[in-house]
Protein backbone atom coordinates (compact mmCIF):
# COMPACT_ATOMS: atom_id res chain seq x y z
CA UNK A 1 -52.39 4.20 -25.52
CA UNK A 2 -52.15 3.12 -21.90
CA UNK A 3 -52.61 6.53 -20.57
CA UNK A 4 -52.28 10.19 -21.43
CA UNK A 5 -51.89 13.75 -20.12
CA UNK A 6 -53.71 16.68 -20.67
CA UNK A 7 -53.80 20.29 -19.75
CA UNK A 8 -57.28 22.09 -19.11
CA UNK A 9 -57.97 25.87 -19.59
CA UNK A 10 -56.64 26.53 -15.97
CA UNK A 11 -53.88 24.83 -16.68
CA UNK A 12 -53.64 22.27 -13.99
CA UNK A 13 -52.77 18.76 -15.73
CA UNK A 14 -55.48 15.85 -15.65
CA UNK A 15 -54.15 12.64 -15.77
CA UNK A 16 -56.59 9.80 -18.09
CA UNK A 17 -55.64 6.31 -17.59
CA UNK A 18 -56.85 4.13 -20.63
CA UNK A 19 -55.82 1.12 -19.25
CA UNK A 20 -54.44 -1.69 -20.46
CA UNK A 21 -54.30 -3.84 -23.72
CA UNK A 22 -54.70 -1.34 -25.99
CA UNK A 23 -51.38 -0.92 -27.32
CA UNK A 24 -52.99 -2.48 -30.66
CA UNK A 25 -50.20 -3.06 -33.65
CA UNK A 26 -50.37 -0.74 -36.65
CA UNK A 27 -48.94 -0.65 -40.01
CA UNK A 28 -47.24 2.90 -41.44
CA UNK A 29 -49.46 3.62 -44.35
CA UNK A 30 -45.75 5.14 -45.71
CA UNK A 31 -43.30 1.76 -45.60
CA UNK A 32 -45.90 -0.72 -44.57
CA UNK A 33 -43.85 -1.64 -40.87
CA UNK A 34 -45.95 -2.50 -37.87
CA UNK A 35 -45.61 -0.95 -34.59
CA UNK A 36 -47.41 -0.27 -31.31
CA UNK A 37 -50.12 2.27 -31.76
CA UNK A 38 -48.42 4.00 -28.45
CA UNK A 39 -45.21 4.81 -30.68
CA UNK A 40 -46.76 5.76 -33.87
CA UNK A 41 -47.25 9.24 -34.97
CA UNK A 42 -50.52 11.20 -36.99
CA UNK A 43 -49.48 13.51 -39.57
CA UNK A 44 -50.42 17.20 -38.45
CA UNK A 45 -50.44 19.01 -41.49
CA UNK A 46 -52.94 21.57 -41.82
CA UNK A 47 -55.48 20.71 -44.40
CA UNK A 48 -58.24 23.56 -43.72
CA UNK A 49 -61.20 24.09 -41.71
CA UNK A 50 -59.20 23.14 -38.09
CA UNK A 51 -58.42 19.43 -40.01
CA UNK A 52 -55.08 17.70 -40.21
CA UNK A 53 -53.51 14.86 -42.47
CA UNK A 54 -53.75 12.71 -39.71
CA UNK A 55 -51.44 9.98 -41.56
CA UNK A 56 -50.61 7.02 -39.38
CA UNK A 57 -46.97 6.64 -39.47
CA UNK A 58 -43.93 5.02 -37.74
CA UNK A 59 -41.64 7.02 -36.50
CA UNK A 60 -38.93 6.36 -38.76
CA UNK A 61 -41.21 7.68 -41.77
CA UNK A 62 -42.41 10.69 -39.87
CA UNK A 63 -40.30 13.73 -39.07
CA UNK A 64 -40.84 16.15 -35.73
CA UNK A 65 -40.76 19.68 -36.07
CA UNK A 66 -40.99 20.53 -32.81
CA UNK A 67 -42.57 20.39 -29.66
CA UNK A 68 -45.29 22.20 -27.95
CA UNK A 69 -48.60 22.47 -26.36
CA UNK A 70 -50.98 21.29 -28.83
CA UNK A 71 -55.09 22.45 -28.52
CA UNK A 72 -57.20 19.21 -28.95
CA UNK A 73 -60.98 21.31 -28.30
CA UNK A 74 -62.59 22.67 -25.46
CA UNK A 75 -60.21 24.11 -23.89
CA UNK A 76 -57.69 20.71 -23.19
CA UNK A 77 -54.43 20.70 -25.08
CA UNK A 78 -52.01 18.03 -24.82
CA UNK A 79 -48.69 19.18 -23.25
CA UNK A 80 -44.87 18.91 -24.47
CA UNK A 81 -46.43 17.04 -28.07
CA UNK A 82 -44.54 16.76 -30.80
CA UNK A 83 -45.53 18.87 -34.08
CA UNK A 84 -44.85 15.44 -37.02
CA UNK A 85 -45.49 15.41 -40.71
CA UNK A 86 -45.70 12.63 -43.20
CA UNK A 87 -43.19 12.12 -45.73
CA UNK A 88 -45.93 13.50 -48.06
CA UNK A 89 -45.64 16.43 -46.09
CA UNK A 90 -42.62 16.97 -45.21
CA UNK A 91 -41.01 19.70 -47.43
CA UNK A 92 -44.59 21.81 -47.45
CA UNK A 93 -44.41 22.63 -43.73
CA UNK A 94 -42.81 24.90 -41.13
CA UNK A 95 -43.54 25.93 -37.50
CA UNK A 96 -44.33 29.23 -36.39
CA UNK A 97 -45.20 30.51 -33.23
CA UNK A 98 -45.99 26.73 -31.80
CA UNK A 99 -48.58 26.05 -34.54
CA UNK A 100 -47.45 24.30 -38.06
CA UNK A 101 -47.92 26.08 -41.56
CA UNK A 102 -48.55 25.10 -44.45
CA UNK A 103 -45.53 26.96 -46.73
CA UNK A 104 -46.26 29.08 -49.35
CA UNK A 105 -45.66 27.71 -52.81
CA UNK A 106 -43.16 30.03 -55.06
């Protein structure tokens, strides 16, 4: 990730340059493609105790949900992310109020 954008508790943006050569190739743990670590996605499924799926994915396996401010800890959140889930996880989640769900099973 060559550099990335966060939002602090004030709200003013910090900008965090990560410089370069680390746009490392991946495979999707879902179709076994390789691509840049910079385009892949991380499943954000909510698994419990503030923990996600965090699946690595391409982003032809993963589907967005949305878009939002997401909290990362202490106060930072990253702004304008995108909410993804894994195909695993894709039929067992909605968004609601900026935040994914788990959905209820019936």
């Amino acid at each position: 990730m060559p550099c990335e954008w966060l939002k602090g508790p004030d709200g003013v943006l910090i900008h965090i340059n990560r410089g370069r050569g680390r746009d490392r190739l991946m495979k999707c743990k879902f179709c076994g493609r390789s691509y840049k670590q910079s385009t892949g996605k991380l499943c954000d499924f909510p698994l419990g105790e503030g923990k996600t799926c965090d699946a690595q994915m391409c982003s032809l396996c993963c589907r967005t949900l949305g878009r939002g401010d997401v909290p990362i800890g202490n106060g930072l959140s990253r702004p304008n992310d995108t909410f993804d889930v894994c195909p695993i996880h894709r039929g067992k989640a909605v968004l609601v109020d900026g935040k994914i769900e788990a959905m209820e099973e019936f």
